[in-house]
Protein backbone atom coordinates (compact mmCIF):
# COMPACT_ATOMS: atom_id res chain seq x y z
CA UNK A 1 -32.72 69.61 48.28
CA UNK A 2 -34.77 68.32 45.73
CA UNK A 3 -34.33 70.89 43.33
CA UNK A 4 -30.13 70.38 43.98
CA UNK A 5 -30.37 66.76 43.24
CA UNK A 6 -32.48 67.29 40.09
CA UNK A 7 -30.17 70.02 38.92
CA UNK A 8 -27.43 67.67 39.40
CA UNK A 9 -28.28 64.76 37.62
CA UNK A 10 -29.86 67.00 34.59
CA UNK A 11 -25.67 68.14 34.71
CA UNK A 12 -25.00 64.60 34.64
CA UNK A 13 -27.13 64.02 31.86
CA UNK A 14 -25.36 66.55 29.54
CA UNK A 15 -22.22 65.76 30.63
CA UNK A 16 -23.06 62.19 29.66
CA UNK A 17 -24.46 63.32 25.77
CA UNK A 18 -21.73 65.87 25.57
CA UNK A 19 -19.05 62.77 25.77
CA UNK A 20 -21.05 60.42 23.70
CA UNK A 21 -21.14 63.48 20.65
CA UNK A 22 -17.14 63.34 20.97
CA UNK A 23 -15.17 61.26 18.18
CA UNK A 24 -13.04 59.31 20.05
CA UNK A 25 -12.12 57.19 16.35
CA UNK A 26 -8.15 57.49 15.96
CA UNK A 27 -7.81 59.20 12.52
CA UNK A 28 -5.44 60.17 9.78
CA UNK A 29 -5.62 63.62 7.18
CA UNK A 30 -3.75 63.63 4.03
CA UNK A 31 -3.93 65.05 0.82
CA UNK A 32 -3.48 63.72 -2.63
CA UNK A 33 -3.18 65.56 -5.74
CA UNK A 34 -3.52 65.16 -9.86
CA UNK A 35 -3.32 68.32 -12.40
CA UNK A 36 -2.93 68.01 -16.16
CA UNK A 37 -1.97 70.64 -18.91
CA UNK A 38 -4.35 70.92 -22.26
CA UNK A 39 -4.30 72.56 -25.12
CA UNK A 40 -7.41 74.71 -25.91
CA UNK A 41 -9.95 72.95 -28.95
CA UNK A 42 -12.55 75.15 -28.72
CA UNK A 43 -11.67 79.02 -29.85
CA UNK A 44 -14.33 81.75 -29.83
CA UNK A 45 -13.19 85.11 -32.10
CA UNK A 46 -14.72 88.22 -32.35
CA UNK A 47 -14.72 90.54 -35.87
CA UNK A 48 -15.52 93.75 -36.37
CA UNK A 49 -16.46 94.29 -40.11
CA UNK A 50 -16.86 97.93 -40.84
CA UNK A 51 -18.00 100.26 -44.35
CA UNK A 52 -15.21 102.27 -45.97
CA UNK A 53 -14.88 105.07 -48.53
CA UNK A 54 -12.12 104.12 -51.65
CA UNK A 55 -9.62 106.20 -52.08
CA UNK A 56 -11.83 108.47 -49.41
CA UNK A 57 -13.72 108.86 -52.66
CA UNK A 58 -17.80 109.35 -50.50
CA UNK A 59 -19.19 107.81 -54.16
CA UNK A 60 -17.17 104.53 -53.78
CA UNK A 61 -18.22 102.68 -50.60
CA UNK A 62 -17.73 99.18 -49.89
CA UNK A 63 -20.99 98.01 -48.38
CA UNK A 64 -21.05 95.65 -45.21
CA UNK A 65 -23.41 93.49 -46.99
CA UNK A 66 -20.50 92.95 -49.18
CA UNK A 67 -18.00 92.57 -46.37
CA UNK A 68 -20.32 90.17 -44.61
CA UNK A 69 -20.87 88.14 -47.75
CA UNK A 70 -17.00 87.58 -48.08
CA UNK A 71 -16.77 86.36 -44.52
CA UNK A 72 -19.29 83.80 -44.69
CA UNK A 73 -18.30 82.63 -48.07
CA UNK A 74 -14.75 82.25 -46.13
CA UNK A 75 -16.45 80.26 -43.50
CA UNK A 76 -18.13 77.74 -46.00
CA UNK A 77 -14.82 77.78 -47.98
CA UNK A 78 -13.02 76.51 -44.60
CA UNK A 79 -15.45 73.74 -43.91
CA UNK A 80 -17.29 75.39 -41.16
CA UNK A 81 -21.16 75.22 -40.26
CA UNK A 82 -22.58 79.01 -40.81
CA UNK A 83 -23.40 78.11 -37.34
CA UNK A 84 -20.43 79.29 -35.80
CA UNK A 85 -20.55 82.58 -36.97
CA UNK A 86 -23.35 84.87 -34.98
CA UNK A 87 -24.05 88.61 -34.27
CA UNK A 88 -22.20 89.43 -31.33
CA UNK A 89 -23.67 92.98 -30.56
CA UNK A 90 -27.22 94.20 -30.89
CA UNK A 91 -25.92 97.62 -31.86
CA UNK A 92 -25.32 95.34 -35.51
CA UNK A 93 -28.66 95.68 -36.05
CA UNK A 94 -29.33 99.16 -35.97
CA UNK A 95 -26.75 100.50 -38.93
CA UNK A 96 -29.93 100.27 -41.51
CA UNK A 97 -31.78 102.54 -39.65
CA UNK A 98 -28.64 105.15 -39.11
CA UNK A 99 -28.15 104.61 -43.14
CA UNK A 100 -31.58 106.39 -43.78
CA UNK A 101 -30.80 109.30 -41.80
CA UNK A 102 -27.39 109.94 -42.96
CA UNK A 103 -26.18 108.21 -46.46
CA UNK A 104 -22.63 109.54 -45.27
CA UNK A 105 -22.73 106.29 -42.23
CA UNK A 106 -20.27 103.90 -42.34
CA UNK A 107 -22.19 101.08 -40.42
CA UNK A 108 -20.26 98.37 -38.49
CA UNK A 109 -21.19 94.46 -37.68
CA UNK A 110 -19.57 92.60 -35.18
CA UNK A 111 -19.35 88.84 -35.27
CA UNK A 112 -18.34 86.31 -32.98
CA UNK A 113 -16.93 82.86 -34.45
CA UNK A 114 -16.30 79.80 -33.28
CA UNK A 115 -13.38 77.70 -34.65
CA UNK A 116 -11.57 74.55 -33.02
CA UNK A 117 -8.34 75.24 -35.48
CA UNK A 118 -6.28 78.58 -35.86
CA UNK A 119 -5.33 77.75 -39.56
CA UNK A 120 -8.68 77.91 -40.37
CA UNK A 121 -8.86 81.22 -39.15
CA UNK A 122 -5.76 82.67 -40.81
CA UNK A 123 -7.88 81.08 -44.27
CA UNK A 124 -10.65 82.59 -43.54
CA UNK A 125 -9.60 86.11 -42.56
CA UNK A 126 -7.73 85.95 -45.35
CA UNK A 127 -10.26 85.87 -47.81
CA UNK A 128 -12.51 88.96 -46.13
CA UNK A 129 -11.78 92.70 -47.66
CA UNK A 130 -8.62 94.08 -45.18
CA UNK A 131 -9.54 97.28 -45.30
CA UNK A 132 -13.03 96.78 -44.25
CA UNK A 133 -11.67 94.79 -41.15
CA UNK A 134 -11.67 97.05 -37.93
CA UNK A 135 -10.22 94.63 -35.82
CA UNK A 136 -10.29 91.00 -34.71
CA UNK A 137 -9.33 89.15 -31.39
CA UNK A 138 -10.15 86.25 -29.38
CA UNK A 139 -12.92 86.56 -26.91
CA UNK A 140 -11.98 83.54 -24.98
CA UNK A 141 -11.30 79.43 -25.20
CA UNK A 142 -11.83 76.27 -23.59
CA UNK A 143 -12.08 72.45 -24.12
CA UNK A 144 -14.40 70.47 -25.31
CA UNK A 145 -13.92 67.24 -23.10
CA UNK A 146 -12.98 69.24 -19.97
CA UNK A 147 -15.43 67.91 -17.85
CA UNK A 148 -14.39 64.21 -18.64
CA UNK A 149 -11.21 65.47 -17.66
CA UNK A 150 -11.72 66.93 -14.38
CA UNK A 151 -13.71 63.63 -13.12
CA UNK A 152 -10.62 61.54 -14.10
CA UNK A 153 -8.01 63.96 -12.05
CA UNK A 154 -10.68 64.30 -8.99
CA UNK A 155 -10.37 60.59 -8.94
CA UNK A 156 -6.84 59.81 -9.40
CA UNK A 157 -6.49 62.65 -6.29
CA UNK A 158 -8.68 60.58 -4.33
CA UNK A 159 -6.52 57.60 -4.83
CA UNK A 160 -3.55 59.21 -4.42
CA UNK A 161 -4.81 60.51 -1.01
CA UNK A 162 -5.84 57.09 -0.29
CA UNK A 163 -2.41 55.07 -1.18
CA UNK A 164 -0.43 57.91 0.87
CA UNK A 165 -3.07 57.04 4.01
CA UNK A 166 -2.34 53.72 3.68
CA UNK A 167 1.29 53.50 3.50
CA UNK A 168 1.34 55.85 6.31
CA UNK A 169 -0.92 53.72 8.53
CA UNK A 170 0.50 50.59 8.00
CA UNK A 171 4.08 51.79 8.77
CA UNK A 172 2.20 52.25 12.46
CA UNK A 173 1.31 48.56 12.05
CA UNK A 174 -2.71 50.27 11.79
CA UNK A 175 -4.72 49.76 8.72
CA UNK A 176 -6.70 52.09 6.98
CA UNK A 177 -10.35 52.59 7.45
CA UNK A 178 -13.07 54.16 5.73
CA UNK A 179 -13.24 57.79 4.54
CA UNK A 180 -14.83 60.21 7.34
CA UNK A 181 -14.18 63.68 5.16
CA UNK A 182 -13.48 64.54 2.09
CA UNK A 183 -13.03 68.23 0.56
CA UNK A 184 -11.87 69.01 -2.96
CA UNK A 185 -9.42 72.16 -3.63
CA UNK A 186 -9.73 73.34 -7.15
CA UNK A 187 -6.60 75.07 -8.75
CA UNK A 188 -7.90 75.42 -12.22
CA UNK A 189 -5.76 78.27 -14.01
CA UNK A 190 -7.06 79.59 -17.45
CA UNK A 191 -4.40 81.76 -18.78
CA UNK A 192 -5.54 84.23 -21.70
CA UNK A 193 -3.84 83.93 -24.90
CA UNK A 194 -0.19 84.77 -25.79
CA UNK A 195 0.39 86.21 -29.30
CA UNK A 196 3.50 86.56 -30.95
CA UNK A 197 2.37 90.06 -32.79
CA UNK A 198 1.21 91.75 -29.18
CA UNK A 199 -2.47 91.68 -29.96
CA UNK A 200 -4.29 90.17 -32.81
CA UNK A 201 -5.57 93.46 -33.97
CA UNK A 202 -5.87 94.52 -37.89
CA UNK A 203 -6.60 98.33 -38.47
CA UNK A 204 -8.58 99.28 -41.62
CA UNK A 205 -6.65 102.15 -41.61
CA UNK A 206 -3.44 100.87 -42.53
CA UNK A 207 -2.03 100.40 -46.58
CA UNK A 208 -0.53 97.20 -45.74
CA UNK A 209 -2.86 95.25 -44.28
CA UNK A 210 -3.81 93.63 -47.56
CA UNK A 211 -0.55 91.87 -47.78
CA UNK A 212 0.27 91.42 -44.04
CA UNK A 213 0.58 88.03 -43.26
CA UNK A 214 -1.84 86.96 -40.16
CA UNK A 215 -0.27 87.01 -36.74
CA UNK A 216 0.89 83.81 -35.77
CA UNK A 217 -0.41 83.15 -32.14
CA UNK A 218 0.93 81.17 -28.84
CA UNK A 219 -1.63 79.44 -26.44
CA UNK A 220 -0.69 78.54 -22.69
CA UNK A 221 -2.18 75.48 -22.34
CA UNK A 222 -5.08 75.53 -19.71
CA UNK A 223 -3.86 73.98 -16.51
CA UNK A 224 -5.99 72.02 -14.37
CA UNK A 225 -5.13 70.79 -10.78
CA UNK A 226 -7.32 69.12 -7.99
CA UNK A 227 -6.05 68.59 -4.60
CA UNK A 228 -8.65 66.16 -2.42
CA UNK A 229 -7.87 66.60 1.25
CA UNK A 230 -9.65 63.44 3.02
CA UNK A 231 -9.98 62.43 6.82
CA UNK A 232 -9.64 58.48 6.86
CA UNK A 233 -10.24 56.16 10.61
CA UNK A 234 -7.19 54.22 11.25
CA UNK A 235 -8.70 51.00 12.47
């Protein structure tokens, strides 16, 4: 008997903790939402820079040190800090050594450079040897003040969650209490680049590169959208 009473009230007992754990607080979900389209300030472009015979004449090579000197005098030229031009492949670095063994190489660099404005691109390329161009084309982009930017649109979400709550509630004749959950959706969409000549891609190969015009290119904005989905007690 003892044993049945003392399983009994240890049944109580849980029942009693399981009912005090349960939220009995009257509540209210919603969501609120802010996005914003921007256009990309920060532009990162790789260039492939590559040896060629003249006139497929094996005596008459133009060098890459030659190539690479045009390019950075381009980049000084445009107002840029030699800074935002760096190797972008360690394979760069091993055309000396291929040189020695055959004098016949044709070595290659690869660059990557950072610009904020496409005109100054279309200057600089412009000033660089065509024919000892490979190829060029943008790595990727982004913005420089996008994390400013998302705190200001996680925010304005929040409020907008908040004034939806509250007109909601008080329709009820309730008012709004505190915030019990909050969970943040992120919709950020970075679209890659658009170009109005297909690809931005210059052969070495082809005669009329030296008086091709650079391709003119589109950018999607980057689109950035935050939806905050928060649990408020109606009081």
């Amino acid at each position: 008997m003892k044993k049945l009473l003392t399983l009994a009230f240890a049944t109580l007992l849980s029942i009693s903790a399981m009912a005090q754990q349960v939220d009995l607080r009257k509540k209210i979900s919603v969501s609120g939402s802010a996005e914003t389209e921007i256009t990309p300030d920060i532009i990162y472009i790789s260039i492939s820079l590559k040896e060629y015979f003249k006139d497929n004449n094996s005596k008459k090579k133009v060098d890459i040190t030659t190539l690479e000197t045009q390019l950075y005098n381009a980049i000084q030229k445009a107002g840029l800090d030699k800074e935002n031009l760096t190797i972008n492949n360690l394979s760069s670095y091993s055309w000396a050594t291929e040189k020695k063994k055959n004098p016949d190489f044709l070595a290659s660099k690869q660059y990557r450079l950072k610009v904020s404005d496409l005109n100054k691109w279309n200057a600089i390329i412009a000033e660089v040897d065509a024919k000892g161009i490979a190829y060029t084309n943008i790595e990727s982009y982004d913005y420089s003040k996008i994390e400013t930017l998302k705190k200001e649109l996680k925010i304005k979400a929040l409020q907008a969650a908040k004034a939806k709550a509250t007109y909601l509630v008080e329709a009820l004749g309730d008012k709004l209490g505190s915030a019990i959950d909050i969970q943040e959706i992120n919709n950020e969409a970075y679209p890659q680049p658009m170009y109005r000549a297909n690809v931005m891609m210059m052969k070495a190969e082809s005669a009329d590169m030296a008086g091709a015009a650079a391709p003119e290119i589109d950018f999607k904005k980057i689109k950035l959208n935050y939806v905050m989905n928060v649990v408020f007690e109606i009081k």
